[in-house]
PDB file of N, CA and C in Angstrom:
ATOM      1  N   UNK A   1     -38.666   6.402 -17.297  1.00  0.00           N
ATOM      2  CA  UNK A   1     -37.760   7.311 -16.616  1.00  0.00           C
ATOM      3  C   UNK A   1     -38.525   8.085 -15.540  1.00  0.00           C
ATOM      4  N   UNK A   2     -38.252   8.306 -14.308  1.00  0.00           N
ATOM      5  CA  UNK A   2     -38.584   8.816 -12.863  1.00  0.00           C
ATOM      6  C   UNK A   2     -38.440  10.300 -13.526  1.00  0.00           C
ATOM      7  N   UNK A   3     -39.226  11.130 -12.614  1.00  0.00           N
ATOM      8  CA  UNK A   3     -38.944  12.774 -12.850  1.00  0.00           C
ATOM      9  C   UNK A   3     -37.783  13.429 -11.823  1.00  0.00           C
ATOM     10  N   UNK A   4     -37.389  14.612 -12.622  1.00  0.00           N
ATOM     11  CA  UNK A   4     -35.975  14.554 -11.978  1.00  0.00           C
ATOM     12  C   UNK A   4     -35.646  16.124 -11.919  1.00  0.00           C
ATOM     13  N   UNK A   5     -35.190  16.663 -10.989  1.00  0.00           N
ATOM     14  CA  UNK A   5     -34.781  18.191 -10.663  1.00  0.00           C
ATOM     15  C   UNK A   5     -33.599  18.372 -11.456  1.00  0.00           C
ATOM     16  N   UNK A   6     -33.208  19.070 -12.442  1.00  0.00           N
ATOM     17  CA  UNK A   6     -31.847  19.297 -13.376  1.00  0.00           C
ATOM     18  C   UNK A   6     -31.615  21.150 -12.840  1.00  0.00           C
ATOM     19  N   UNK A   7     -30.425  20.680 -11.849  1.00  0.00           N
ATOM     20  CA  UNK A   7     -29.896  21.920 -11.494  1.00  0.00           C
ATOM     21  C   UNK A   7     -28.399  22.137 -12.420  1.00  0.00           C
ATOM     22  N   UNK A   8     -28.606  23.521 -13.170  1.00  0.00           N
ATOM     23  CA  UNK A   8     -27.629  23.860 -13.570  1.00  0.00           C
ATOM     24  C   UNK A   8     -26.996  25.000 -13.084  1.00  0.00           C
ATOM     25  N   UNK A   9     -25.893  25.241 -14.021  1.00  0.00           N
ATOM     26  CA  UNK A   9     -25.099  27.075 -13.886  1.00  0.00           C
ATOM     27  C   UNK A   9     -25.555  27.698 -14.747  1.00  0.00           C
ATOM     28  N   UNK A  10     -26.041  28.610 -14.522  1.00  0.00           N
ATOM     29  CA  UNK A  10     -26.086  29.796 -15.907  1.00  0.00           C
ATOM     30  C   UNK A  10     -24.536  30.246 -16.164  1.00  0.00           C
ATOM     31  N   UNK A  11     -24.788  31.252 -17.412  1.00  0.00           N
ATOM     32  CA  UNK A  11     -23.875  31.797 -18.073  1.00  0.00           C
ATOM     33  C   UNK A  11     -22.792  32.724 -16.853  1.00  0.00           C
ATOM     34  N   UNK A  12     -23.705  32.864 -16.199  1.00  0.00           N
ATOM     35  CA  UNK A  12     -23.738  34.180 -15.708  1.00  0.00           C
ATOM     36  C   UNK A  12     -23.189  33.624 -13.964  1.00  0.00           C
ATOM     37  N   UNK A  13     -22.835  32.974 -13.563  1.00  0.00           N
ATOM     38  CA  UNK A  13     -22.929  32.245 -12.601  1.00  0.00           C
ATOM     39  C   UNK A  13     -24.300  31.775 -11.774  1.00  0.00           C
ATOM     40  N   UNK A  14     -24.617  32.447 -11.829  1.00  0.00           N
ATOM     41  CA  UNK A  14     -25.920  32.270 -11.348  1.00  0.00           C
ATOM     42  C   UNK A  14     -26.694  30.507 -11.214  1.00  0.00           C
ATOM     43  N   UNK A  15     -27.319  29.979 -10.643  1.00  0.00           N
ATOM     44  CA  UNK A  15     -27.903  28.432 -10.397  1.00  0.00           C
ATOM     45  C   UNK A  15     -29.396  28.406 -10.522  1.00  0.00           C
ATOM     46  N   UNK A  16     -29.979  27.442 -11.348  1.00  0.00           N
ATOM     47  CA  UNK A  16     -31.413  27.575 -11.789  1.00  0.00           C
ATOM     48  C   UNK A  16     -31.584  25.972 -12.060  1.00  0.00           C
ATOM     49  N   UNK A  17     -32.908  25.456 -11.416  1.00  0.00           N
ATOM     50  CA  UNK A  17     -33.436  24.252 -11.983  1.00  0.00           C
ATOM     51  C   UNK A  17     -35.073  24.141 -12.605  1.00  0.00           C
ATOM     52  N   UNK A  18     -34.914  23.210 -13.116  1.00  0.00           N
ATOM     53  CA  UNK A  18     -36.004  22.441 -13.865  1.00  0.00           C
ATOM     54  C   UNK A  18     -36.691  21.208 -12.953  1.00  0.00           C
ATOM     55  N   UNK A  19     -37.834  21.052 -12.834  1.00  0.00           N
ATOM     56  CA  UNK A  19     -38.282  20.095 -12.599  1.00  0.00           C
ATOM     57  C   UNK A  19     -38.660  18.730 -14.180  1.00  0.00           C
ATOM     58  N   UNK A  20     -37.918  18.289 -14.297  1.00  0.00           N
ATOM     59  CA  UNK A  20     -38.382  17.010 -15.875  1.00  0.00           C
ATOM     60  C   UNK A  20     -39.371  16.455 -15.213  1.00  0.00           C
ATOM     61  N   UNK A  21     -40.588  15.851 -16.486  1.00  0.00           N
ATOM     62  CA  UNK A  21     -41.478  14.595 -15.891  1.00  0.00           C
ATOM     63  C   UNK A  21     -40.327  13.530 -16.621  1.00  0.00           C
ATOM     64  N   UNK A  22     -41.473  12.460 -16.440  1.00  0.00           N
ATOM     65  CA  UNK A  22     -40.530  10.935 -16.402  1.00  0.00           C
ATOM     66  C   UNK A  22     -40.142  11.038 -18.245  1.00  0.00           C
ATOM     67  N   UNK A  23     -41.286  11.915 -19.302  1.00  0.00           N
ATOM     68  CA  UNK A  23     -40.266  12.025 -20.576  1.00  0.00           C
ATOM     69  C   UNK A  23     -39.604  12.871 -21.220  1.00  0.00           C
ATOM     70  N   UNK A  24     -38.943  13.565 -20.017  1.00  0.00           N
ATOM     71  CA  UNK A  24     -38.297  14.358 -20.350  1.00  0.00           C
ATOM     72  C   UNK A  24     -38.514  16.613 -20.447  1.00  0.00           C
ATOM     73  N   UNK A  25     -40.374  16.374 -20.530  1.00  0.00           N
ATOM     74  CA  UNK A  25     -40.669  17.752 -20.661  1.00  0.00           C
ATOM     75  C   UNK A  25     -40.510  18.385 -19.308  1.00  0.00           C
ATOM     76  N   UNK A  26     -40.048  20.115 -19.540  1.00  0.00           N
ATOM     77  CA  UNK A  26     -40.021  20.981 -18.297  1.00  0.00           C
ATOM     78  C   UNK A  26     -41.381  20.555 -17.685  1.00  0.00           C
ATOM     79  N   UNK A  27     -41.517  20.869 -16.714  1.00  0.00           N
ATOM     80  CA  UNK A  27     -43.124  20.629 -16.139  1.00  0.00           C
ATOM     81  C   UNK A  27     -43.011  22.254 -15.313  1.00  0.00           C
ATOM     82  N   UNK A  28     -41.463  22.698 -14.805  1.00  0.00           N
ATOM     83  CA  UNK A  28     -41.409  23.799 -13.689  1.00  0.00           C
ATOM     84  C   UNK A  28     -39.977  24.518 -14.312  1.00  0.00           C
ATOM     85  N   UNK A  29     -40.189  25.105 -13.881  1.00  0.00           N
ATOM     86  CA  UNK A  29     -38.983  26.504 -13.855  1.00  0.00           C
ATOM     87  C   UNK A  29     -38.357  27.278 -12.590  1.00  0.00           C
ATOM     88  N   UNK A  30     -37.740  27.052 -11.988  1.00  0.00           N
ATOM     89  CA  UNK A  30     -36.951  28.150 -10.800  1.00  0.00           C
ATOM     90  C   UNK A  30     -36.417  29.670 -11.472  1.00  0.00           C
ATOM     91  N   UNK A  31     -36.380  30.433 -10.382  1.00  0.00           N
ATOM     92  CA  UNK A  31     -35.790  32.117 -10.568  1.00  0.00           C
ATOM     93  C   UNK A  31     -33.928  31.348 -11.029  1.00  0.00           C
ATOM     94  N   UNK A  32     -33.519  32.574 -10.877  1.00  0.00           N
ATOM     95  CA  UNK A  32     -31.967  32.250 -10.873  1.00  0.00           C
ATOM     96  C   UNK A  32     -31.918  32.394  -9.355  1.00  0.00           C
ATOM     97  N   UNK A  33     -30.802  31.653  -8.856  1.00  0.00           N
ATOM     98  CA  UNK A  33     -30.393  31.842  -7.383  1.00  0.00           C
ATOM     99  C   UNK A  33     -28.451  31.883  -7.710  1.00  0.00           C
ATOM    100  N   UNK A  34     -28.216  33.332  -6.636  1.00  0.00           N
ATOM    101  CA  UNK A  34     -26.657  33.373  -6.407  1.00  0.00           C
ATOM    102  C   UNK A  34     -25.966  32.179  -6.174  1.00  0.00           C
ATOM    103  N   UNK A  35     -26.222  31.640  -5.223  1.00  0.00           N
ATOM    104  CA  UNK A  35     -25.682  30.550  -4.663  1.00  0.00           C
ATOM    105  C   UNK A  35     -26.521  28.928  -4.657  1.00  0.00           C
ATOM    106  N   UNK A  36     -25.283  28.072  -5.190  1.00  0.00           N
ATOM    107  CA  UNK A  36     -25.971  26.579  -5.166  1.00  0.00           C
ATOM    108  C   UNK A  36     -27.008  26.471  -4.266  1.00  0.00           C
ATOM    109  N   UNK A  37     -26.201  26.788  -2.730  1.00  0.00           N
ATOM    110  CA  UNK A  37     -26.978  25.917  -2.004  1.00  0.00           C
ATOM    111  C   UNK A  37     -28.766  26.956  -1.755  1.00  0.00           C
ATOM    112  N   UNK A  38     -28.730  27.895  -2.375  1.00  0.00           N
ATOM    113  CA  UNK A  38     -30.206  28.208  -2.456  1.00  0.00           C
ATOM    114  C   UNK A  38     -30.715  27.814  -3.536  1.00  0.00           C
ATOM    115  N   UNK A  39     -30.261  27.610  -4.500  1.00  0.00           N
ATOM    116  CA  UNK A  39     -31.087  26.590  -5.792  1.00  0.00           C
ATOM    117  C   UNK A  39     -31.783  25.342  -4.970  1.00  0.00           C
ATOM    118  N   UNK A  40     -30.621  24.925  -3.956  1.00  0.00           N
ATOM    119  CA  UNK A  40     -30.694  23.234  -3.646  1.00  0.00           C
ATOM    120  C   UNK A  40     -32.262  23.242  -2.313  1.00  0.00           C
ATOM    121  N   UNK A  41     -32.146  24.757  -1.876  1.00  0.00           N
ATOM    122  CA  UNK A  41     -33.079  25.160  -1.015  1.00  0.00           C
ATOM    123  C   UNK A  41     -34.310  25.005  -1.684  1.00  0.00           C
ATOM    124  N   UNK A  42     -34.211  25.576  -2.850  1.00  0.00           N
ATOM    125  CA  UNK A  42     -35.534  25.940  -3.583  1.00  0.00           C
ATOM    126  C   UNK A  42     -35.969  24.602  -4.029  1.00  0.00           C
ATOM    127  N   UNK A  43     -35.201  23.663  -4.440  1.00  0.00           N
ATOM    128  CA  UNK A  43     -35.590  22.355  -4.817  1.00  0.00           C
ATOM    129  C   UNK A  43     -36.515  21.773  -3.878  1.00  0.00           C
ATOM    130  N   UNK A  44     -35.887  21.575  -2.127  1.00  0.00           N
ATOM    131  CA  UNK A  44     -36.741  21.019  -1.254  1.00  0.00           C
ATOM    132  C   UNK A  44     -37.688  21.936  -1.240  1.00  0.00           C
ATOM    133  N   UNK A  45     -38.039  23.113  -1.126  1.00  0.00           N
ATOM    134  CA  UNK A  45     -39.503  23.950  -1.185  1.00  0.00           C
ATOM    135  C   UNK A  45     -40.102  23.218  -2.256  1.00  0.00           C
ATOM    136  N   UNK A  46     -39.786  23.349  -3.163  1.00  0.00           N
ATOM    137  CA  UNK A  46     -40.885  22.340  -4.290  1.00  0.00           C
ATOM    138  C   UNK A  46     -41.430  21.184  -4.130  1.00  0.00           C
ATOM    139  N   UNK A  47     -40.731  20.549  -3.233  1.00  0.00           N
ATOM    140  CA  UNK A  47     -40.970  18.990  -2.772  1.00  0.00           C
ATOM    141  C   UNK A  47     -41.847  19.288  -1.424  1.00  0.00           C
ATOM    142  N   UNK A  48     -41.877  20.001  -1.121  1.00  0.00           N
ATOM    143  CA  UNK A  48     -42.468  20.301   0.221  1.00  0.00           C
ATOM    144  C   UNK A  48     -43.877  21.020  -0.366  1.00  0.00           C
ATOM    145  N   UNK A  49     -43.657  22.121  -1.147  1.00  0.00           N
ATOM    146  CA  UNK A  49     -45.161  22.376  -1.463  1.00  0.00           C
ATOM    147  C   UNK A  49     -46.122  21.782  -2.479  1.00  0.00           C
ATOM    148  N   UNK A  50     -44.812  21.315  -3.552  1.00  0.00           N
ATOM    149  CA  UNK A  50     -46.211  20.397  -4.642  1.00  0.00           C
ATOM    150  C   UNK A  50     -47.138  20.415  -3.925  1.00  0.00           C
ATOM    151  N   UNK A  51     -47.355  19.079  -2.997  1.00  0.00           N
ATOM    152  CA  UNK A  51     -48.399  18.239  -2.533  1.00  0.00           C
ATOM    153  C   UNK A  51     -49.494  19.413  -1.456  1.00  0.00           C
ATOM    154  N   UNK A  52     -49.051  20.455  -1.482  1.00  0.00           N
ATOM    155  CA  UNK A  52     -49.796  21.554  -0.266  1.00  0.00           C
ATOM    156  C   UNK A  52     -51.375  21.968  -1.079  1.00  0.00           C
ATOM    157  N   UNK A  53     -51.955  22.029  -0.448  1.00  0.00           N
ATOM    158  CA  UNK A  53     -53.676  22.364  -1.351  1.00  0.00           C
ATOM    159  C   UNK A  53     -53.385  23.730  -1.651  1.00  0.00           C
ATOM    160  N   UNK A  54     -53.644  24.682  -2.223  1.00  0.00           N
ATOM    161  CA  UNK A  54     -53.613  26.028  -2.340  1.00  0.00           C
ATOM    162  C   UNK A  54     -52.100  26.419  -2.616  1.00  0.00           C
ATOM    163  N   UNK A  55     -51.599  25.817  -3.156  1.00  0.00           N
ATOM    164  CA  UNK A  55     -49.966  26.365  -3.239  1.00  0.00           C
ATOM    165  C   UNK A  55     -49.998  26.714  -4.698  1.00  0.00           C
ATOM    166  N   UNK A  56     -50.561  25.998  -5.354  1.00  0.00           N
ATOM    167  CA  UNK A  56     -50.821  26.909  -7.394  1.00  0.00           C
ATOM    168  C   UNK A  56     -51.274  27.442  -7.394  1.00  0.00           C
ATOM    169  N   UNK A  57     -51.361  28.580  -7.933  1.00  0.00           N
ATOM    170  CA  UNK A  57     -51.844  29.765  -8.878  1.00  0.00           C
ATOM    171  C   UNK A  57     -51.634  29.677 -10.485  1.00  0.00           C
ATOM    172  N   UNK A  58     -53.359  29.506 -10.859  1.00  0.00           N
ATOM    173  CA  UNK A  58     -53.310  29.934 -12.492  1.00  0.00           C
ATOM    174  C   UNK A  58     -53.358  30.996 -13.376  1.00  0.00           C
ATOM    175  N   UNK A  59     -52.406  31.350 -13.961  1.00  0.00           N
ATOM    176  CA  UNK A  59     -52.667  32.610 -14.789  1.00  0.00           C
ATOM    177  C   UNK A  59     -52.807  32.090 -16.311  1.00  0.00           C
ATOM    178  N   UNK A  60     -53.928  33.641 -16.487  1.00  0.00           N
ATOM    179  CA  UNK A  60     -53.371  33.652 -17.917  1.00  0.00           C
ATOM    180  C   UNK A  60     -52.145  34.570 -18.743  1.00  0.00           C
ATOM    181  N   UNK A  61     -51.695  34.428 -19.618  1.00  0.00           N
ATOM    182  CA  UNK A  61     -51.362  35.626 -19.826  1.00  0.00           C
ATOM    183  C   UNK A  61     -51.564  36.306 -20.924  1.00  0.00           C
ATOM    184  N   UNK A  62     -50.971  37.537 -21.690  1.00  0.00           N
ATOM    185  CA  UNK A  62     -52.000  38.295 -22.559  1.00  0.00           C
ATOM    186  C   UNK A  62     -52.146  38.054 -23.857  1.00  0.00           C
ATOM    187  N   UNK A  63     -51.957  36.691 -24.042  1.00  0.00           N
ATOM    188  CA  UNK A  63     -51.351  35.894 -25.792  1.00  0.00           C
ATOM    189  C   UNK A  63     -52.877  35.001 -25.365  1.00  0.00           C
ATOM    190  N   UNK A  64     -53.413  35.106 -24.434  1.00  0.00           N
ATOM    191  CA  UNK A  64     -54.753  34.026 -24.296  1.00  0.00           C
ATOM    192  C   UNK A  64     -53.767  32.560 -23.655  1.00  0.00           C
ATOM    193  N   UNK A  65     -52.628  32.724 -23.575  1.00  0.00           N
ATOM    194  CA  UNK A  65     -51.780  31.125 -23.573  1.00  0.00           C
ATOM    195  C   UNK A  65     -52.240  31.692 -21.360  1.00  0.00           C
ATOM    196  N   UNK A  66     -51.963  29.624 -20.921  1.00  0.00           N
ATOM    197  CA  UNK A  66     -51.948  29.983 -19.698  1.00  0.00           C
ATOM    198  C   UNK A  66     -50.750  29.257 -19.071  1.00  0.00           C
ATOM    199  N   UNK A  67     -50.428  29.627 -17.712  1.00  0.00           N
ATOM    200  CA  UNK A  67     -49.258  29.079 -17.104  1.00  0.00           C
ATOM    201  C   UNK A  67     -50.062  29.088 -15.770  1.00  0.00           C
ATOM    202  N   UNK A  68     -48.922  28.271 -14.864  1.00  0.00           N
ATOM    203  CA  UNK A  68     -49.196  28.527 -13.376  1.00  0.00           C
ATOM    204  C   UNK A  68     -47.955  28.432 -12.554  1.00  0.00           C
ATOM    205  N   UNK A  69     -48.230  28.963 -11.155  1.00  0.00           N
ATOM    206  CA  UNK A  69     -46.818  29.259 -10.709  1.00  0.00           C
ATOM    207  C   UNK A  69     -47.280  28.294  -8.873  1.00  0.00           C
ATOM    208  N   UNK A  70     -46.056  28.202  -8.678  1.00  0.00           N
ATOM    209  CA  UNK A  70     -46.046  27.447  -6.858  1.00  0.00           C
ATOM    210  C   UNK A  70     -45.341  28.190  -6.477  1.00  0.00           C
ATOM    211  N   UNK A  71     -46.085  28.372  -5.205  1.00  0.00           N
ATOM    212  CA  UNK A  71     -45.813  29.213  -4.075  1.00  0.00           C
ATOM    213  C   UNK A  71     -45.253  28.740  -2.629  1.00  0.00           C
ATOM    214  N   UNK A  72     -44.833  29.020  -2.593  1.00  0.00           N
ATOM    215  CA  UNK A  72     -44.508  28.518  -0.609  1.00  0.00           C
ATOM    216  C   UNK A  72     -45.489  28.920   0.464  1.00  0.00           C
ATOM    217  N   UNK A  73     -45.508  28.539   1.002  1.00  0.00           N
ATOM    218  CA  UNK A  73     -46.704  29.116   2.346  1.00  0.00           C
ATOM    219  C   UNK A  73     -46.475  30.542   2.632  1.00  0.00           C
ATOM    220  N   UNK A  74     -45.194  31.113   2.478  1.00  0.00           N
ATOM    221  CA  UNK A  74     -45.230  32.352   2.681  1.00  0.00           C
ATOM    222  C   UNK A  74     -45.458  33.330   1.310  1.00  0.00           C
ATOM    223  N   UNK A  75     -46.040  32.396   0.616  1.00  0.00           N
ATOM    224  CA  UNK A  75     -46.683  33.276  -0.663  1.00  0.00           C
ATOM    225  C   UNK A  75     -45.404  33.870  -1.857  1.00  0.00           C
ATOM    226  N   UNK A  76     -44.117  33.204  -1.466  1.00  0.00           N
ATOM    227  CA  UNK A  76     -43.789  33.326  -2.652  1.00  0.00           C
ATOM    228  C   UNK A  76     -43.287  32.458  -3.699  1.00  0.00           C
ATOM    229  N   UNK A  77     -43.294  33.038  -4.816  1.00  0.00           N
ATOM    230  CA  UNK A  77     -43.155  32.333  -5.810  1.00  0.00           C
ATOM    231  C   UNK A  77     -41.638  31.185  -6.063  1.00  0.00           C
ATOM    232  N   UNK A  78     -41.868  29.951  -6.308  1.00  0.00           N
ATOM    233  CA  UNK A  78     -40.798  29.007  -5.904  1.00  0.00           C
ATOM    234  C   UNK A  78     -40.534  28.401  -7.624  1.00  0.00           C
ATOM    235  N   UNK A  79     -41.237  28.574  -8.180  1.00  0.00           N
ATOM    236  CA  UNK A  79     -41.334  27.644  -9.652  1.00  0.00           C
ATOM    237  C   UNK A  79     -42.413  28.457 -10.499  1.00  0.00           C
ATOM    238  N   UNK A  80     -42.134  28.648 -11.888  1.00  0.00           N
ATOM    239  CA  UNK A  80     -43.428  29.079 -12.709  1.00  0.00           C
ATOM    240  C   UNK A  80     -43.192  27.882 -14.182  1.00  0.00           C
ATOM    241  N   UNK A  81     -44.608  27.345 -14.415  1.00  0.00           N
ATOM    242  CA  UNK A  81     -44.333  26.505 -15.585  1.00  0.00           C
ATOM    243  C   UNK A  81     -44.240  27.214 -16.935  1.00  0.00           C
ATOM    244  N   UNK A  82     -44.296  26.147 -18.073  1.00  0.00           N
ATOM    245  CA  UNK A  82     -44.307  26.823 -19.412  1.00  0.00           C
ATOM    246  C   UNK A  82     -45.468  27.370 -20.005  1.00  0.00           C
ATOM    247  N   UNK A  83     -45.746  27.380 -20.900  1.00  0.00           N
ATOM    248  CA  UNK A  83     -47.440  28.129 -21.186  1.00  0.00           C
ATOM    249  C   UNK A  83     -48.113  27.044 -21.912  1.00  0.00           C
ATOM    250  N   UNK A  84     -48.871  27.125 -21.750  1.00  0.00           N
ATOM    251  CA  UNK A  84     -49.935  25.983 -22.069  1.00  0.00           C
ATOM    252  C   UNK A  84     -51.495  26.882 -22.606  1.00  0.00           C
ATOM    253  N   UNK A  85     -51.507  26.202 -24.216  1.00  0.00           N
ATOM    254  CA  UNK A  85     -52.486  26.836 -25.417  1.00  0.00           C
ATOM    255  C   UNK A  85     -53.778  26.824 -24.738  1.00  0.00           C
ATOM    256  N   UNK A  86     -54.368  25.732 -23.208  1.00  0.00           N
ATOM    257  CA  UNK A  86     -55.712  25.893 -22.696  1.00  0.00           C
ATOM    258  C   UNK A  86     -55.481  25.826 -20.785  1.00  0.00           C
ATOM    259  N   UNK A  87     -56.432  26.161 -20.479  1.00  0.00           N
ATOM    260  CA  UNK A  87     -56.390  26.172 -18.739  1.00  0.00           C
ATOM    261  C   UNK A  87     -56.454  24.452 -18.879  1.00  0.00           C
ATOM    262  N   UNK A  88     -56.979  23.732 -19.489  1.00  0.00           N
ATOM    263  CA  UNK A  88     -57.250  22.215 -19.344  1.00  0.00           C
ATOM    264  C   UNK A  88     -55.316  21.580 -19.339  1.00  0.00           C
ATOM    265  N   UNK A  89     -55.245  22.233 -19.958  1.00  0.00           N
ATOM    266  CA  UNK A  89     -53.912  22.084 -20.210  1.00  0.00           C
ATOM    267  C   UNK A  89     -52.646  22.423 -19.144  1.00  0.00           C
ATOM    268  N   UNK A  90     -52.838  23.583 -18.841  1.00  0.00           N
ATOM    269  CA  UNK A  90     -52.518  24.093 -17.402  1.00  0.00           C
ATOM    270  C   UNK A  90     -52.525  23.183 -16.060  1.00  0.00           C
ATOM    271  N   UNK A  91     -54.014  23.231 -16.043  1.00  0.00           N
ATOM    272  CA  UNK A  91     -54.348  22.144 -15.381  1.00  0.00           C
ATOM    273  C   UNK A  91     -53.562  20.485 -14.191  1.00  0.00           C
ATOM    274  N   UNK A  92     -53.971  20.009 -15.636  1.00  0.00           N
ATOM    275  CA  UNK A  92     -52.635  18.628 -16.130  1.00  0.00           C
ATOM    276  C   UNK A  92     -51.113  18.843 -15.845  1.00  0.00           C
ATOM    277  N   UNK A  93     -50.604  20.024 -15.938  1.00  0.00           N
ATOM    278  CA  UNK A  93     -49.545  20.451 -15.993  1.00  0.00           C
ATOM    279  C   UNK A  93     -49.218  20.454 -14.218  1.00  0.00           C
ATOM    280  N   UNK A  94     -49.990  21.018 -13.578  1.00  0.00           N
ATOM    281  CA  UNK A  94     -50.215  20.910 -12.244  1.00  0.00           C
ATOM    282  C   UNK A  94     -50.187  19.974 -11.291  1.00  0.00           C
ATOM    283  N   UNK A  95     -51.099  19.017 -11.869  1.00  0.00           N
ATOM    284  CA  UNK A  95     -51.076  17.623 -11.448  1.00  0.00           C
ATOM    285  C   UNK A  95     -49.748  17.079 -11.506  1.00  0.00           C
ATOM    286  N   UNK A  96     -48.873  17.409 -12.772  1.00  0.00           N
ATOM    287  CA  UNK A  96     -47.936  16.225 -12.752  1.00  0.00           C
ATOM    288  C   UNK A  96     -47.147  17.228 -12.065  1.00  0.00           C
ATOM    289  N   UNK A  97     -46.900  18.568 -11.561  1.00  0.00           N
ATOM    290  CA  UNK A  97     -45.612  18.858 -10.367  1.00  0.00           C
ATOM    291  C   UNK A  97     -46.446  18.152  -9.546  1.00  0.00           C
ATOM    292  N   UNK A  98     -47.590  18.250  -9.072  1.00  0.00           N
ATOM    293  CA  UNK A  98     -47.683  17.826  -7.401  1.00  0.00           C
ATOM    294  C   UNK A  98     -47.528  16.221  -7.429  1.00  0.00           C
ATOM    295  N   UNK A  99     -47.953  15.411  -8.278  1.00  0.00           N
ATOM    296  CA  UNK A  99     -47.301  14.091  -8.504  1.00  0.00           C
ATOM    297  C   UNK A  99     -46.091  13.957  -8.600  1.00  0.00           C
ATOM    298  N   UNK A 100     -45.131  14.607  -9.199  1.00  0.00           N
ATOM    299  CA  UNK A 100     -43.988  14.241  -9.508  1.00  0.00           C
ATOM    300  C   UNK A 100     -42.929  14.868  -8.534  1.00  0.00           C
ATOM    301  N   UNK A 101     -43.011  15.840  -8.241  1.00  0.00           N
ATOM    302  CA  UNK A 101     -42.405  16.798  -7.086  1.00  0.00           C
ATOM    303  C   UNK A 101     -41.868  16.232  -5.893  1.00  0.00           C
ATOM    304  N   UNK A 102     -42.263  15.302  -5.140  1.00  0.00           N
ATOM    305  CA  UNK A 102     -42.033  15.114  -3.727  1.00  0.00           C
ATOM    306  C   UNK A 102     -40.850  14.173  -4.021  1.00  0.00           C
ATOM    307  N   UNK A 103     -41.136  13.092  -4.885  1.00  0.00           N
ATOM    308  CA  UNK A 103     -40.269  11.901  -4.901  1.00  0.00           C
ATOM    309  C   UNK A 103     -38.911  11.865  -6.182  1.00  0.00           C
ATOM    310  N   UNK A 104     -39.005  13.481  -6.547  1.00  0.00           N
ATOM    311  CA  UNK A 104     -38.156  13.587  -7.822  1.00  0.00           C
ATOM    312  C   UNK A 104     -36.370  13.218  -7.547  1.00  0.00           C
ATOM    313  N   UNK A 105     -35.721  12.588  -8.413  1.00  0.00           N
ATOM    314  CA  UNK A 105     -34.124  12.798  -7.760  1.00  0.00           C
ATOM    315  C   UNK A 105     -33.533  14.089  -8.220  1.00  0.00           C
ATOM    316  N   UNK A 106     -32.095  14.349  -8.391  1.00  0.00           N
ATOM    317  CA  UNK A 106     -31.655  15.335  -8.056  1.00  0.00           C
ATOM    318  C   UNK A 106     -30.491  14.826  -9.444  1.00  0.00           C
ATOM    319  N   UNK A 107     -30.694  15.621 -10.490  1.00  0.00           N
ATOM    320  CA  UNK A 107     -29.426  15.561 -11.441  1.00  0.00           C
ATOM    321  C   UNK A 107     -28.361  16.754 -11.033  1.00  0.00           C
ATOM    322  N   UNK A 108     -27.461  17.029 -10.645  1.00  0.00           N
ATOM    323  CA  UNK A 108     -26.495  18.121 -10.613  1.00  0.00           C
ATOM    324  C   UNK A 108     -25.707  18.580 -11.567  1.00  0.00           C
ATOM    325  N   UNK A 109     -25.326  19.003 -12.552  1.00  0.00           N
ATOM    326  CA  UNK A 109     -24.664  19.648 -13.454  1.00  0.00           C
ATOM    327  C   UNK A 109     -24.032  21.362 -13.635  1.00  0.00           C
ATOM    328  N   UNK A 110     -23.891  21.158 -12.293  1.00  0.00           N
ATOM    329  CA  UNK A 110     -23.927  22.534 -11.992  1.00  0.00           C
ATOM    330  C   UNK A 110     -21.915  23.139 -11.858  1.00  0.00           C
TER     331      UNK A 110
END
């Protein structure tokens, strides 16, 4: 299975996607956005920055667990992943948005 952007609705109206790898795990996370077509915005930013050198940032956070987040060229935040028990882990996690990111399709369920 190809990796795939799953844009939904929240409860709330609100529009939020996921980046899936090819089995299925989150790899990314979006904010909520008011409107579809800025979810659908935020999707191509992801596809556009995966592949950018300097566009991740790793954190830790205060459980010792780590995550990392993508940024847009204008430095803000476009996607944050799940937490991951080592930076090695983190890492890997990284690799597969900027691998998987550019060429992902587009599930709509929104």
């Amino acid at each position: 299975m190809a990796s795939t952007f799953h844009l939904k609705k929240a409860k709330d109206g609100q529009f939020h996607f996921n980046l899936l790898a090819g089995n299925g795990e989150i790899i990314l996370s979006s904010e909520l956005y008011k409107a579809k077509d800025s979810a659908l915005n935020g999707i191509d930013s992801v596809k556009r920055n995966a592949p950018r050198e300097g566009a991740f940032e790793s954190k830790a956070a205060s459980n010792d667990k780590h995550y990392f987040v993508l940024k847009a060229s204008n430095g803000q935040v476009i996607g944050q992943s799940q937490m991951y028990a080592s930076a090695s882990g983190c890492r890997q996690g990284i690799e597969s948005v900027r691998r998987n990111a550019p060429d992902a399709a587009l599930r709509d369920d929104s």
